[in-house]
Protein backbone atom coordinates (compact mmCIF):
# COMPACT_ATOMS: atom_id res chain seq x y z
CA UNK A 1 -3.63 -57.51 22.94
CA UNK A 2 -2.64 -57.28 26.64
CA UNK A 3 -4.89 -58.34 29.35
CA UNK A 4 -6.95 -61.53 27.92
CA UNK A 5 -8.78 -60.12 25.00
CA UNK A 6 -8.46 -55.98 25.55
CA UNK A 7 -9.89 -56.38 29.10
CA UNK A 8 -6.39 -55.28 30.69
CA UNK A 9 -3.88 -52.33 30.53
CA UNK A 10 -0.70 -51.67 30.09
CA UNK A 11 1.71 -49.24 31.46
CA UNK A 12 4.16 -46.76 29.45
CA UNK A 13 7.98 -45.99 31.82
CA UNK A 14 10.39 -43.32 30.79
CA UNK A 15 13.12 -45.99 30.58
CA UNK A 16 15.63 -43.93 31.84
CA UNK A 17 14.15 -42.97 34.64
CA UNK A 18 12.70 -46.86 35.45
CA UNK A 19 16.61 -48.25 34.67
CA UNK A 20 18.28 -45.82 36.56
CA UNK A 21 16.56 -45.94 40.01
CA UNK A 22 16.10 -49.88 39.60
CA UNK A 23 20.15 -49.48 38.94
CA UNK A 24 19.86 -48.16 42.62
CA UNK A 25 18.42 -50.82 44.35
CA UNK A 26 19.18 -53.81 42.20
CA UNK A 27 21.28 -55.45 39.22
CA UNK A 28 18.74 -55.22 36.19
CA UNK A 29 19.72 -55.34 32.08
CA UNK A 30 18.07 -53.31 29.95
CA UNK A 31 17.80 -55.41 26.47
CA UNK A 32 16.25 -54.87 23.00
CA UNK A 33 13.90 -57.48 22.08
CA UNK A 34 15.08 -59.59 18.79
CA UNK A 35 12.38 -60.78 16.42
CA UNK A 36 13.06 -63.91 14.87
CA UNK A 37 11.09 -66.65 12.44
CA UNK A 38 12.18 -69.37 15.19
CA UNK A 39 12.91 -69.55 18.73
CA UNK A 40 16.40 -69.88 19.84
CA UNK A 41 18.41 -72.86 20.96
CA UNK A 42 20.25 -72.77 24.42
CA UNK A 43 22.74 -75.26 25.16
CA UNK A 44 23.46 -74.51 28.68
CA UNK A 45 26.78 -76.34 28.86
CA UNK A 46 28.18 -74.82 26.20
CA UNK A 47 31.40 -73.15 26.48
CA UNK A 48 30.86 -70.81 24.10
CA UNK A 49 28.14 -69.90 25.06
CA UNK A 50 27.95 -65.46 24.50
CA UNK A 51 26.03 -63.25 27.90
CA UNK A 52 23.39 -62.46 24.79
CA UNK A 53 23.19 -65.96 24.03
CA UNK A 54 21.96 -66.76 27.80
CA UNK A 55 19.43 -63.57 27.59
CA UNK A 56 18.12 -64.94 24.13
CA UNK A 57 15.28 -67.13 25.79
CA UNK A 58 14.12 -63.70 27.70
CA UNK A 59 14.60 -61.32 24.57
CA UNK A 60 13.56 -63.21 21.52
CA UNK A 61 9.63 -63.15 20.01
CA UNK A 62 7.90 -64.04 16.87
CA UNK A 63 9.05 -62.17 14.11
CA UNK A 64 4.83 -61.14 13.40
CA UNK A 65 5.68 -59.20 17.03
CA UNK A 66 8.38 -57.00 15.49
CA UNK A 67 5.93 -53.68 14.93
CA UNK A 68 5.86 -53.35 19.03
CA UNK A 69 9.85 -52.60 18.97
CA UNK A 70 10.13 -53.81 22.91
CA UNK A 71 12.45 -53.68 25.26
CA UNK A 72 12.66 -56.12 28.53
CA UNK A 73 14.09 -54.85 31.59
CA UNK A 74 15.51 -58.21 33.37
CA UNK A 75 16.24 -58.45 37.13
CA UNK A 76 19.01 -60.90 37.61
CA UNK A 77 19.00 -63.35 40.75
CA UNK A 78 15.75 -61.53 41.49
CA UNK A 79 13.22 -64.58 41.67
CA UNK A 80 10.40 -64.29 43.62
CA UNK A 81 12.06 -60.47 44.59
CA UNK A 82 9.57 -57.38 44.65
CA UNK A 83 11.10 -54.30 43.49
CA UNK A 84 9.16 -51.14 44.02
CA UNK A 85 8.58 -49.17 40.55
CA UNK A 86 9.30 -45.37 41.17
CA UNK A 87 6.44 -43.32 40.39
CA UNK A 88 7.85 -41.01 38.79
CA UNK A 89 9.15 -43.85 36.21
CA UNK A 90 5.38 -44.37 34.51
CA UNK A 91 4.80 -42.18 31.84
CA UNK A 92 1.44 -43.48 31.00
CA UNK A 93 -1.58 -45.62 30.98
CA UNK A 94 -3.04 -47.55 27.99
CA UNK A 95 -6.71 -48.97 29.03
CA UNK A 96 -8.18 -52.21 26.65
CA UNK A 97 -10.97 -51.48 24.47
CA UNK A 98 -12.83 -54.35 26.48
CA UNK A 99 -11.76 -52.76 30.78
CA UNK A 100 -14.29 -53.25 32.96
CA UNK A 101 -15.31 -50.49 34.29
CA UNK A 102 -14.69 -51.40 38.08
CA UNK A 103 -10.84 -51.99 36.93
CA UNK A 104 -10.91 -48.76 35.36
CA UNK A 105 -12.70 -46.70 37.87
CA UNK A 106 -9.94 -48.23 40.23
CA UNK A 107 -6.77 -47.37 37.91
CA UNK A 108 -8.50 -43.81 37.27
CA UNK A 109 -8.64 -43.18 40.94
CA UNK A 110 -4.81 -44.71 41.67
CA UNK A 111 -3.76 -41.81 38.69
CA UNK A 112 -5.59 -39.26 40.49
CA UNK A 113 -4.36 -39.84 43.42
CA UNK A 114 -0.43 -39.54 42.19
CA UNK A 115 2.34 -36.93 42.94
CA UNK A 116 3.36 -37.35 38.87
CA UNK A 117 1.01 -37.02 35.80
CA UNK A 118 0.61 -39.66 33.73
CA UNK A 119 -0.93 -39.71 30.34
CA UNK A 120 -4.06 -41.95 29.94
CA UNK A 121 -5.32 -43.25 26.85
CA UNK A 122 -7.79 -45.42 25.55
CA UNK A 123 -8.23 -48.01 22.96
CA UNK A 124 -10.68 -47.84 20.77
CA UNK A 125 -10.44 -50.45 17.18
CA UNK A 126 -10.14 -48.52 13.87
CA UNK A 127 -13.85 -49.07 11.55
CA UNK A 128 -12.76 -51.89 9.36
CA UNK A 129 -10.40 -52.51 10.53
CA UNK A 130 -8.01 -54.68 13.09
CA UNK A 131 -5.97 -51.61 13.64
CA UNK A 132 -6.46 -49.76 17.32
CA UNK A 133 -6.41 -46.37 18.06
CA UNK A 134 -5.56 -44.76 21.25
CA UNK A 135 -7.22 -41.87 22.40
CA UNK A 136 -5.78 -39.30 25.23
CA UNK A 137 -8.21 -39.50 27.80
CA UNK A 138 -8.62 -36.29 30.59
CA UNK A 139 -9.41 -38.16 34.25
């Protein structure tokens, strides 16, 4: 669904790897996302307010949402920051059915041109179906 309508990607981390060097360099959270039939209410003022009730804005979707089973990794006092993703944190690359084929011809030559592997795949949509596969692609 990334990407306006399949024409995107999206890219797979080994968390571990992603949270620990970002540890390195900056103060991050790594959170669970909840999945919820209503979006939450933050009273900022509140003096009971929990840390998770703060996060909740960041880490709550639709309850429809629940089958992705995210996690967000949140930067704090990190607005308009850029912090460099180690490349040896992405594990893989998941192309839209609907890529262009100058965006993938460019992320195809960025993989080939990396120190790490990554896995690419490929979605394709299941016959009658709305269900996607993803195929392992060689590059």
């Amino acid at each position: 669904h990334y990407g306006f309508h399949h024409t995107g990607f999206c890219i797979g981390y080994r968390t571990p790897v992603l949270y620990e060097e970002l540890r390195k360099t900056a103060e991050v959270v790594l959170m669970p996302m909840q999945y919820l039939p209503r979006m939450p209410i933050v009273i900022p003022y509140d003096p009971n307010l929990s840390i998770d009730d703060w996060f909740s804005p960041f880490t709550v979707k639709y309850l429809d949402w629940s089958y992705e089973k995210e996690w967000r990794l949140l930067l704090l006092r990190g607005a308009n920051t850029i912090v460099p993703i180690p490349e040896q944190a992405i594990e893989s690359v998941y192309l839209g059915m609907r890529i262009k084929k100058f965006d993938e011809e460019l992320i195809i030559s960025k993989l080939r041109a990396r120190k790490f592997p990554v896995n690419l795949f490929r979605a394709t949509r299941q016959f009658n179906s709305f269900e996607l596969n993803f195929e392992r692609e060689d590059y």
